[in-house]
C-alpha atoms as a PDB file:
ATOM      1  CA  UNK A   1      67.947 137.560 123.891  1.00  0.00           C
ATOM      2  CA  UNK A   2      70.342 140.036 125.683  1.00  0.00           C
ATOM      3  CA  UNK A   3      69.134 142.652 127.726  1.00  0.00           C
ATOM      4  CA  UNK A   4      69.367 145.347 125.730  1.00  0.00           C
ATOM      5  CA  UNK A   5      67.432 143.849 122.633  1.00  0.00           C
ATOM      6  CA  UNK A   6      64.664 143.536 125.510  1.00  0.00           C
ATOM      7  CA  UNK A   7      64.890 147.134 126.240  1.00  0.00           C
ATOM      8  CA  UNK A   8      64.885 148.766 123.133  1.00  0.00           C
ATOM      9  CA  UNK A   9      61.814 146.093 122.323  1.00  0.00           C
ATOM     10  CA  UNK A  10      59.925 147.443 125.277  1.00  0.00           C
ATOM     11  CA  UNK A  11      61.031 151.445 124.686  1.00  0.00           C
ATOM     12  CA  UNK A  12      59.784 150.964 121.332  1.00  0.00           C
ATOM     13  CA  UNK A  13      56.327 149.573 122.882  1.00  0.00           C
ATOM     14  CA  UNK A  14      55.860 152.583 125.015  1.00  0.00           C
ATOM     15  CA  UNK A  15      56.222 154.999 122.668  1.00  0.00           C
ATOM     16  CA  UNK A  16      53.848 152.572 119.710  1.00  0.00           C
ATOM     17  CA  UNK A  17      51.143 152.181 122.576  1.00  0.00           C
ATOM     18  CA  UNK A  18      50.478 155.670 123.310  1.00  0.00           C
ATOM     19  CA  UNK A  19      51.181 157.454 119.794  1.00  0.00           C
ATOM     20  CA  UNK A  20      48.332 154.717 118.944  1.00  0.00           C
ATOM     21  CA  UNK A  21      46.435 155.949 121.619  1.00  0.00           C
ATOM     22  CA  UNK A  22      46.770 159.371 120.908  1.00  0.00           C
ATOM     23  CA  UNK A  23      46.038 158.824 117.113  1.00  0.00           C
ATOM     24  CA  UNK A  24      43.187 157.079 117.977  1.00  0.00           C
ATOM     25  CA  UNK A  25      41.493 159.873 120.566  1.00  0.00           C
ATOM     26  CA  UNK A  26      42.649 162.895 118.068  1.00  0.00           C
ATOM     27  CA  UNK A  27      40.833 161.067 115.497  1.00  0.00           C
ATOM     28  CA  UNK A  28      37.240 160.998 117.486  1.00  0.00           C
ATOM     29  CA  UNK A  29      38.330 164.167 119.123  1.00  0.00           C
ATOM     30  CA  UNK A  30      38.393 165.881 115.589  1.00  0.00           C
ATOM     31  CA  UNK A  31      35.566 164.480 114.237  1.00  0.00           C
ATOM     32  CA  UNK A  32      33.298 165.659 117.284  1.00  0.00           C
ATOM     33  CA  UNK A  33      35.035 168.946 117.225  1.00  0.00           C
ATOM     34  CA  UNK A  34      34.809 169.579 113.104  1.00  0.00           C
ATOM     35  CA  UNK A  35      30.652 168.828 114.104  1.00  0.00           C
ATOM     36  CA  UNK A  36      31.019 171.455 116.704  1.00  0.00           C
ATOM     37  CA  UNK A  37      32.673 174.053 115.184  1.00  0.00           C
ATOM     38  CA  UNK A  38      29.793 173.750 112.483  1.00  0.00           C
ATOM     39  CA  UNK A  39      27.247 174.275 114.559  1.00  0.00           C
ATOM     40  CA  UNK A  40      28.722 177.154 117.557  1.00  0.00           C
ATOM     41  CA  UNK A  41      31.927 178.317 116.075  1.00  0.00           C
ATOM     42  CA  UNK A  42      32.354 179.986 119.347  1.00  0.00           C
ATOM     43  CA  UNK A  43      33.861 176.973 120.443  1.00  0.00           C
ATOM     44  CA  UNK A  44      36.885 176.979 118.357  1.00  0.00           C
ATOM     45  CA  UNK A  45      39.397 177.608 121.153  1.00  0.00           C
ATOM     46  CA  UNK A  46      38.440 174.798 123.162  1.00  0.00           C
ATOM     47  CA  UNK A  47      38.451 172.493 120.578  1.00  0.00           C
ATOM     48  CA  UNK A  48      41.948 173.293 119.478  1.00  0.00           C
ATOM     49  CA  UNK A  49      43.214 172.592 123.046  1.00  0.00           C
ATOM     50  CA  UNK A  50      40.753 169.420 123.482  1.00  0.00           C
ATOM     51  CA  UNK A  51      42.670 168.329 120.570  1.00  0.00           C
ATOM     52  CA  UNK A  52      46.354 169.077 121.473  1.00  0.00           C
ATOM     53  CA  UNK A  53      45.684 167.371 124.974  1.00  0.00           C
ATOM     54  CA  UNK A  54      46.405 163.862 123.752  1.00  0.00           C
ATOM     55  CA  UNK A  55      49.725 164.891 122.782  1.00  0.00           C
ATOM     56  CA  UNK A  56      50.661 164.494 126.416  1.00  0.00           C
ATOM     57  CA  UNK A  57      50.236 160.868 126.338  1.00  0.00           C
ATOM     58  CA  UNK A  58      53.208 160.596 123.646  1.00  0.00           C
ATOM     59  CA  UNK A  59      55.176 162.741 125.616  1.00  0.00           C
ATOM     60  CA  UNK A  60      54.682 160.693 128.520  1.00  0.00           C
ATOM     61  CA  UNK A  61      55.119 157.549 126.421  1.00  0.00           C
ATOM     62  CA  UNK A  62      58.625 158.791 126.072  1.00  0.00           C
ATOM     63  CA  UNK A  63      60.032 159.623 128.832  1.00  0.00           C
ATOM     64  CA  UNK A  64      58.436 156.172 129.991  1.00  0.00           C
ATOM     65  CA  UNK A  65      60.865 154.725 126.664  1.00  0.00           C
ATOM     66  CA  UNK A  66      63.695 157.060 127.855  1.00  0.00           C
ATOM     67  CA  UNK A  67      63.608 155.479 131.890  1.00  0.00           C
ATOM     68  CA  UNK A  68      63.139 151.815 130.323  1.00  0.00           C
ATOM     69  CA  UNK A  69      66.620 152.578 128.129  1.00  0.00           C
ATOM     70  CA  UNK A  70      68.368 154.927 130.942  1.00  0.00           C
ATOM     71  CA  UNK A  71      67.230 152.837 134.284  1.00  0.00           C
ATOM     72  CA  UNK A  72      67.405 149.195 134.190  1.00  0.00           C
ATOM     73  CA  UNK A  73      70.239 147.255 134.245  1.00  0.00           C
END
């Protein structure tokens, strides 16, 4: 395989690995949080940003997929 079939297989790994990830933690994330809510809906606000922080690791997954497809040679 040429090198760029090997870096477009391991950009494409990056970004699968942490959208996984991230699907995986928003899913226990919301669960916890729909129980809390129930219970103290004061706690709304946190929730919603306990649940957006995940994201990150997507966004982070690509630019990780963007320096494997931009930096090596």
């Amino acid at each position: 395989m040429e090198l760029a079939a090997w870096k477009a297989i391991s950009a494409s790994a990056a970004i699968f690995m942490s959208a996984l990830a991230t699907s995986f933690a928003q899913a226990r994330i919301g669960a916890a949080g729909a129980g809390a809510i129930a219970e103290k809906p004061e706690v709304a606000g946190m929730i919603i940003a306990l649940e957006a922080l995940p994201e990150l690791m997507v966004v982070l997954g690509f630019v990780i997929a963007a320096m494997i497809l931009t930096t090596l040679k």
